[in-house]
N, C-alpha and C. Protein backbone atom coordinates (compact mmCIF):
# COMPACT_ATOMS: atom_id res chain seq x y z
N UNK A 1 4.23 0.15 26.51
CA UNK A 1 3.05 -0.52 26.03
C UNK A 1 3.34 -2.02 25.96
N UNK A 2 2.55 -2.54 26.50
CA UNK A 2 2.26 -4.01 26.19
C UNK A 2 2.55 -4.97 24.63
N UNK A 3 2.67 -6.24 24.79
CA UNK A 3 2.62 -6.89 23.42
C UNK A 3 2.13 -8.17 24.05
N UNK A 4 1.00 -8.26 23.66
CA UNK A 4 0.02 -9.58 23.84
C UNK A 4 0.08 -10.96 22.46
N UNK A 5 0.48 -12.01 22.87
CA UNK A 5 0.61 -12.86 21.27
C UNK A 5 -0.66 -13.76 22.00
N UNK A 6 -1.60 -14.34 20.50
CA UNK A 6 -2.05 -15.13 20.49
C UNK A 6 -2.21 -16.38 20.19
N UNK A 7 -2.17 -17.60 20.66
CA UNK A 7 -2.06 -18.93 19.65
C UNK A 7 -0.50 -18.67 19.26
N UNK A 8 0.53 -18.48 20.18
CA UNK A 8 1.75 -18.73 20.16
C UNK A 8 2.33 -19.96 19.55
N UNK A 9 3.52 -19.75 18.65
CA UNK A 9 3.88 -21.59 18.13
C UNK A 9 5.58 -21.04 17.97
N UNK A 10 5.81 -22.06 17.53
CA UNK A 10 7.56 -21.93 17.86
C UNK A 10 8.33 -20.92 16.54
N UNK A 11 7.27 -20.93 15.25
CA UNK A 11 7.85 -19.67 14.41
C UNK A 11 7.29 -18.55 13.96
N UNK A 12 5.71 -18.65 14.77
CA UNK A 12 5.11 -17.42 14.94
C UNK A 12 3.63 -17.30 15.97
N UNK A 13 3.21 -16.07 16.03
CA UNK A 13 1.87 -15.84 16.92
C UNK A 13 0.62 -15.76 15.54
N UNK A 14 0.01 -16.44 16.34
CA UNK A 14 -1.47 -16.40 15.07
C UNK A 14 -2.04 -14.77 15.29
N UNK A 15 -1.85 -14.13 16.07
CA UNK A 15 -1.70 -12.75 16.52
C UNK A 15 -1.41 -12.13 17.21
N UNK A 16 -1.19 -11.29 17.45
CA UNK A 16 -0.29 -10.16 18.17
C UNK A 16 -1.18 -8.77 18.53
N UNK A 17 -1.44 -7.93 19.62
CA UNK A 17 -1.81 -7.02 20.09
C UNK A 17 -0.92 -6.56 20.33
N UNK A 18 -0.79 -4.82 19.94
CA UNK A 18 0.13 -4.08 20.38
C UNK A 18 -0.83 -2.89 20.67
N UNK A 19 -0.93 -2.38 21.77
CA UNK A 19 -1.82 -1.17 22.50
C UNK A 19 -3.23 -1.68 21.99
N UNK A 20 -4.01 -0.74 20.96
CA UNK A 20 -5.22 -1.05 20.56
C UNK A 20 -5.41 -1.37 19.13
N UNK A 21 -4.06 -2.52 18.95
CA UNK A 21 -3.87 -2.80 17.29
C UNK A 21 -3.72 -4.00 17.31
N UNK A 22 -4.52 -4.99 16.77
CA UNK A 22 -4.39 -6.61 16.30
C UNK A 22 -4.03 -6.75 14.95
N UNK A 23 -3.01 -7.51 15.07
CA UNK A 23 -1.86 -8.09 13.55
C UNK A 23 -2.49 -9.37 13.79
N UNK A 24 -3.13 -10.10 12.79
CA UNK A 24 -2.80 -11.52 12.46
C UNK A 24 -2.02 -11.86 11.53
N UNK A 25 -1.36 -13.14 11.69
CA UNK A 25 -0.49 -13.68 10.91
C UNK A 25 -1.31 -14.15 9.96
N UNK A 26 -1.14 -14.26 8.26
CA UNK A 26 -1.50 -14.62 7.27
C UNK A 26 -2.21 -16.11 7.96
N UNK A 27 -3.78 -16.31 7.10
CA UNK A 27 -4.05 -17.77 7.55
C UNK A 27 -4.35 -18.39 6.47
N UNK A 28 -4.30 -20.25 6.20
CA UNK A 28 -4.75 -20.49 5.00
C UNK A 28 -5.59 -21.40 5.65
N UNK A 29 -6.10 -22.24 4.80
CA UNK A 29 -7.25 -22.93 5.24
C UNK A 29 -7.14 -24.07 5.74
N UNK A 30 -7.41 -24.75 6.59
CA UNK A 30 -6.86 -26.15 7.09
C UNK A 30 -7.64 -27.13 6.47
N UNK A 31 -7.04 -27.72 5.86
CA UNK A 31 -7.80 -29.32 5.27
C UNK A 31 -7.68 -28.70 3.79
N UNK A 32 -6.96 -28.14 3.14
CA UNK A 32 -6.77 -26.81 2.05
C UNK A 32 -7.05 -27.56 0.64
N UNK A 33 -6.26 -29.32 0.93
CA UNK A 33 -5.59 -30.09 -0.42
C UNK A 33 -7.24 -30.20 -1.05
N UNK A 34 -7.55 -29.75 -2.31
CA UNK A 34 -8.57 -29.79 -3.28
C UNK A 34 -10.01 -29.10 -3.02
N UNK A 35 -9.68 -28.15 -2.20
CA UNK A 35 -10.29 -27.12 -1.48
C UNK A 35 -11.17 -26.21 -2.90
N UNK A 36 -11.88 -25.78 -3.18
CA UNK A 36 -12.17 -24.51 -4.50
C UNK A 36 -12.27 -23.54 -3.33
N UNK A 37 -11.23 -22.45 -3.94
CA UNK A 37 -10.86 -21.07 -3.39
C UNK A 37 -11.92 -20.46 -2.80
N UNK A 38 -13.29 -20.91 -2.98
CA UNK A 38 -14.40 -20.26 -2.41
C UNK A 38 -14.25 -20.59 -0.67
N UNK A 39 -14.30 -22.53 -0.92
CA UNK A 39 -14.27 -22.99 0.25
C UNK A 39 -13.04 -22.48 1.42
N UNK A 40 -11.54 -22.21 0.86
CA UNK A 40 -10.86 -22.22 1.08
C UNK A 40 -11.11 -20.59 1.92
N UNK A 41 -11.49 -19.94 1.23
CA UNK A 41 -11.79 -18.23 1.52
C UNK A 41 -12.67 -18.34 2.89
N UNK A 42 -13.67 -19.26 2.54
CA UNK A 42 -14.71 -19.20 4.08
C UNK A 42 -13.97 -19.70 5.09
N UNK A 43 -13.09 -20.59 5.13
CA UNK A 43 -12.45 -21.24 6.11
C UNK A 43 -11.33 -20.18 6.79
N UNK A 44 -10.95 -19.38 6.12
CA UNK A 44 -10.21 -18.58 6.45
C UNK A 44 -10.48 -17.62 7.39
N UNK A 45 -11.75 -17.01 6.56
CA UNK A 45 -12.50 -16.11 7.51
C UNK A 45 -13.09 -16.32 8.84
N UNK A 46 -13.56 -17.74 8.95
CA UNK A 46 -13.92 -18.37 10.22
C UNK A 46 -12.59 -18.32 11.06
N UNK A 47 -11.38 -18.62 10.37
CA UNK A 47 -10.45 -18.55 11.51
C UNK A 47 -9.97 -17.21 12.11
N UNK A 48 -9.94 -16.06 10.87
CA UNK A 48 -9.74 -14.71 11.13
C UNK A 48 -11.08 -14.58 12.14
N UNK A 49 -12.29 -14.71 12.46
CA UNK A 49 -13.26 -14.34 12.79
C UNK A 49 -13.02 -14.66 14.73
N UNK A 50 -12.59 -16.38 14.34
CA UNK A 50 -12.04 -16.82 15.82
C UNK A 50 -10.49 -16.14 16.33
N UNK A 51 -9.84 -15.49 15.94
CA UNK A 51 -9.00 -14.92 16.25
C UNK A 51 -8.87 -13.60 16.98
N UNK A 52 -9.79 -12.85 15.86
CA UNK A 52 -10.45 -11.46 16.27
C UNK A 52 -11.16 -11.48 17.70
N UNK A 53 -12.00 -13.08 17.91
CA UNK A 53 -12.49 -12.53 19.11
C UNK A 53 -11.67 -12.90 20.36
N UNK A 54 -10.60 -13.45 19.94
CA UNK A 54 -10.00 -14.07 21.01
C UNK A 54 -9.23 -13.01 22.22
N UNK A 55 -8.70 -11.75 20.74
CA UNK A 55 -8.43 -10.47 20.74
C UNK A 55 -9.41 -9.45 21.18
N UNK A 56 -10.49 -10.20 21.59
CA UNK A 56 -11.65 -8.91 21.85
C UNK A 56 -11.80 -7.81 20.84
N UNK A 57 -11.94 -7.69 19.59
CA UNK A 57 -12.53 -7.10 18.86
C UNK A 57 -13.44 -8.21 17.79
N UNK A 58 -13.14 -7.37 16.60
CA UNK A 58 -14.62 -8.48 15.51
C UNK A 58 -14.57 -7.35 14.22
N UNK A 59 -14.64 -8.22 13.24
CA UNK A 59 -14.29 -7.43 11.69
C UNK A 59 -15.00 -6.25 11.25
N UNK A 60 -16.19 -5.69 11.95
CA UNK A 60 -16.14 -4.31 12.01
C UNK A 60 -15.44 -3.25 12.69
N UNK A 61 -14.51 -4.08 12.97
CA UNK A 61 -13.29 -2.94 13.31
C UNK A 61 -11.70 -3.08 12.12
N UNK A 62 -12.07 -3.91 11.45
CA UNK A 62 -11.09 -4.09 9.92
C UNK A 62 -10.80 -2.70 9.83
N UNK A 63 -9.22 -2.56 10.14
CA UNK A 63 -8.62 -1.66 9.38
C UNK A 63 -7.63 -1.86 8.16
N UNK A 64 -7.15 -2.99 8.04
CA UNK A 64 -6.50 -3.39 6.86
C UNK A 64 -6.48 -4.84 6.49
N UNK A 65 -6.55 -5.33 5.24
CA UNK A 65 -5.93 -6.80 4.61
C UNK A 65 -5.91 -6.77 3.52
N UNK A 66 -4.65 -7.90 3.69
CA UNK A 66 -4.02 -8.65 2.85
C UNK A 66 -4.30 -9.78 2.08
N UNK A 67 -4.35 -9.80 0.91
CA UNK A 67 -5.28 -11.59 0.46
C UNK A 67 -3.73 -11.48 -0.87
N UNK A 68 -3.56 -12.58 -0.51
CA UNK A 68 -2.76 -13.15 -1.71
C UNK A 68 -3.38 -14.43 -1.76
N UNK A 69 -3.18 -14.33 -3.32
CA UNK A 69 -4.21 -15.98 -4.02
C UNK A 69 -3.39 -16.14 -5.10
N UNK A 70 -3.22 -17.32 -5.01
CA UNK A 70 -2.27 -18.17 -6.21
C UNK A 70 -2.79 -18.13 -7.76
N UNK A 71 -3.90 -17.60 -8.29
CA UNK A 71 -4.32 -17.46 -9.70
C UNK A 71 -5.27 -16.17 -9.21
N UNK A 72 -4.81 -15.39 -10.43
CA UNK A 72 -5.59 -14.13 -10.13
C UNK A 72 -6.86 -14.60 -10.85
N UNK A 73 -7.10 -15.91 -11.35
CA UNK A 73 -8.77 -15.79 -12.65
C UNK A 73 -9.34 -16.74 -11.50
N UNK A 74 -9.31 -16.88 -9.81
CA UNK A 74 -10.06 -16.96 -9.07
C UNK A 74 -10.22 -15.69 -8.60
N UNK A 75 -9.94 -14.72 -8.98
CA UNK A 75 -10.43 -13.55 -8.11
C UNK A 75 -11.76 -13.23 -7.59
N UNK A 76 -12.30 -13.21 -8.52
CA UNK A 76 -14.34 -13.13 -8.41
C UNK A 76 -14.66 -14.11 -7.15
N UNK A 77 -14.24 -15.33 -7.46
CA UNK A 77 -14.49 -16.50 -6.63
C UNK A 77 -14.29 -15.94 -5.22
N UNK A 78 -13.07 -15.91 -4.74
CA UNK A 78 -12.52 -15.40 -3.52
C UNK A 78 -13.57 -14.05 -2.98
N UNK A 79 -13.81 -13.31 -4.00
CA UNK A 79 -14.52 -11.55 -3.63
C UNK A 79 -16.04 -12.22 -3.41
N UNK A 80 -16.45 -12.88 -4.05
CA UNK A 80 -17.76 -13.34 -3.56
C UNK A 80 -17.72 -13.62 -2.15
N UNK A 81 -17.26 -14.42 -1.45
CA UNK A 81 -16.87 -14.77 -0.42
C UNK A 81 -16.84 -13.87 0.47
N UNK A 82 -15.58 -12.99 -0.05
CA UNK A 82 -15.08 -12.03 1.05
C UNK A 82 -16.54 -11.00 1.10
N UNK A 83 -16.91 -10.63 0.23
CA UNK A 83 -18.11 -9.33 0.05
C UNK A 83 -18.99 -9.84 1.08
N UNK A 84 -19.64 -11.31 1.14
CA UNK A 84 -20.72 -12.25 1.93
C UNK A 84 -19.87 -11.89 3.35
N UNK A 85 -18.56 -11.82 3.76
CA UNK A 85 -18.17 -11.64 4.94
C UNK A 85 -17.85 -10.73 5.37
N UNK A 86 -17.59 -9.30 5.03
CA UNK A 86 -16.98 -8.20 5.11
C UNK A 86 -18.12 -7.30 5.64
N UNK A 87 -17.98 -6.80 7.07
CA UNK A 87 -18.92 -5.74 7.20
C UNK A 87 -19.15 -4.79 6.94
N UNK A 88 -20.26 -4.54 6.43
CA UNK A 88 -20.96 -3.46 5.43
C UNK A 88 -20.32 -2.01 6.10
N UNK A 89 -20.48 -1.02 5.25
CA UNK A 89 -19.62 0.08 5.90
C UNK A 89 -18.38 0.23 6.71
N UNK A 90 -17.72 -1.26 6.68
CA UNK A 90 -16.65 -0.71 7.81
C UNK A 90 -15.99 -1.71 6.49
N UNK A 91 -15.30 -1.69 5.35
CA UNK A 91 -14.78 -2.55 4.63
C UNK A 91 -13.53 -1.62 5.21
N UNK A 92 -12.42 -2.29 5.32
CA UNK A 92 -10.91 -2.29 5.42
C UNK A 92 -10.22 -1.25 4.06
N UNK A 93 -8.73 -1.20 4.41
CA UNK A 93 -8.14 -1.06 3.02
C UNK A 93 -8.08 -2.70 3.19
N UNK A 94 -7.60 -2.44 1.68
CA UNK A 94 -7.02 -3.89 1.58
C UNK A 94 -6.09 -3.98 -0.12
N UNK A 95 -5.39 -4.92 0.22
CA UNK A 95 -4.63 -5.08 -1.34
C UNK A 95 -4.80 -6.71 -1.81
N UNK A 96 -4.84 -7.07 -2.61
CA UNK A 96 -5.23 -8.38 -3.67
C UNK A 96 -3.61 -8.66 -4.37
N UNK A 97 -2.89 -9.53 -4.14
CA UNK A 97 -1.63 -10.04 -5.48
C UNK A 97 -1.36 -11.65 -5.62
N UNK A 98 -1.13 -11.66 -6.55
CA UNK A 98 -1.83 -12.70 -6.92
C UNK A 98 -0.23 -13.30 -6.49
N UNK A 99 0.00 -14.40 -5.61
CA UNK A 99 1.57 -15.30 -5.53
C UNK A 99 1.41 -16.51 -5.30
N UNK A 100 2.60 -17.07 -5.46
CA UNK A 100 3.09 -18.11 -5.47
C UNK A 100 3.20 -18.70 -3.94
N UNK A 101 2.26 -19.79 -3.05
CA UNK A 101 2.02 -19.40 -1.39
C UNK A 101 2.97 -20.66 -0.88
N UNK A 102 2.71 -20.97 0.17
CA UNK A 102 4.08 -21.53 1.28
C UNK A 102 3.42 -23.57 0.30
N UNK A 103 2.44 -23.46 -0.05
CA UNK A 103 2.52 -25.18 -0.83
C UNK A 103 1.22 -24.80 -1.64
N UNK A 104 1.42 -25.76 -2.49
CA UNK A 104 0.73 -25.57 -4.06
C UNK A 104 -1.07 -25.86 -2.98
N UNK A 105 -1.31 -26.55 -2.45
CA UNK A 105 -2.44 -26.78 -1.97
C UNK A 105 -3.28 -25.37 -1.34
N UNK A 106 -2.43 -24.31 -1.14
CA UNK A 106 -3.08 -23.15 -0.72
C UNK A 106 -3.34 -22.25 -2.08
N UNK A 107 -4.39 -21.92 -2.03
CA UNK A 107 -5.10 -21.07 -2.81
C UNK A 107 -5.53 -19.54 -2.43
N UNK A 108 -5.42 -19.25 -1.44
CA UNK A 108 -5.91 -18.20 -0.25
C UNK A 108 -5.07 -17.80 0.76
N UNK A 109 -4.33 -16.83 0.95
CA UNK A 109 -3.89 -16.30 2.30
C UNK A 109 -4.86 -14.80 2.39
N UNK A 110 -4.53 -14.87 3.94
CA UNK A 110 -5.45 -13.52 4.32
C UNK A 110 -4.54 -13.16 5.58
N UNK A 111 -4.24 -12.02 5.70
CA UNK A 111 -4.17 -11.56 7.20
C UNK A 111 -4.52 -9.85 7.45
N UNK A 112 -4.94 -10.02 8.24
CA UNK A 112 -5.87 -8.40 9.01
C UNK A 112 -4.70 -7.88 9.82
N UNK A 113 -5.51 -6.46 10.03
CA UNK A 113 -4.94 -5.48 10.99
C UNK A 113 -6.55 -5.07 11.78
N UNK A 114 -6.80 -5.19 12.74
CA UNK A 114 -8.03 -4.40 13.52
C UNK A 114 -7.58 -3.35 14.72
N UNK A 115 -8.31 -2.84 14.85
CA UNK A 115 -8.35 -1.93 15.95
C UNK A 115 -9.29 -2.38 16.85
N UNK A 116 -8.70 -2.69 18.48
CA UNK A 116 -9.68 -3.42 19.71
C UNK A 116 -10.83 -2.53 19.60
């Protein structure tokens, strides 16, 4: 079987296809510094969204994600967001923990699993 990377960089692929399975790498938001986690959440999803199709699928095929967010008392904030983006009936698993992320300016990581 094949392994397709996407948006290749020198310490990782913004995603990866393996047979009929897309991994993205965790994304945070670009332009992040004083961002409110809302904004930060949509930006994310736009990039997960451009990724997915780059991969030829699209988030009604979400089979799993990941959201780690640096204060769990944005949680609501972030789920508003995600709920407004998440396609209806096909919601993912997914897990929520709240950490400590790669610089204080990120508020939001996300990364998916889809099926092409």
């Amino acid at each position: 079987m094949t392994v397709q990377r996407i948006d290749v960089g020198d310490r990782m692929s913004q995603a990866v296809i393996h047979g009929d399975t897309v991994y993205t790498a965790g994304q945070v938001a670009l332009g992040a510094k004083g961002q409110p986690v809302a904004d930060q959440t949509r930006d994310i999803l736009e990039r997960i969204d451009a990724l997915l199709a780059k991969a030829g699928t699209d988030k009604s095929k979400l089979v799993s994600a990941t959201i780690w967010i640096s204060d769990m008392t944005t949680f609501d904030e972030m789920n508003a967001v995600w709920d407004a983006w998440v396609s209806p009936g096909n919601t993912p698993g997914r897990a929520c923990v709240e950490a400590r992320l790669a610089s204080p300016e990120f508020t939001v990581e996300i990364a998916v699993i889809a099926a092409k």
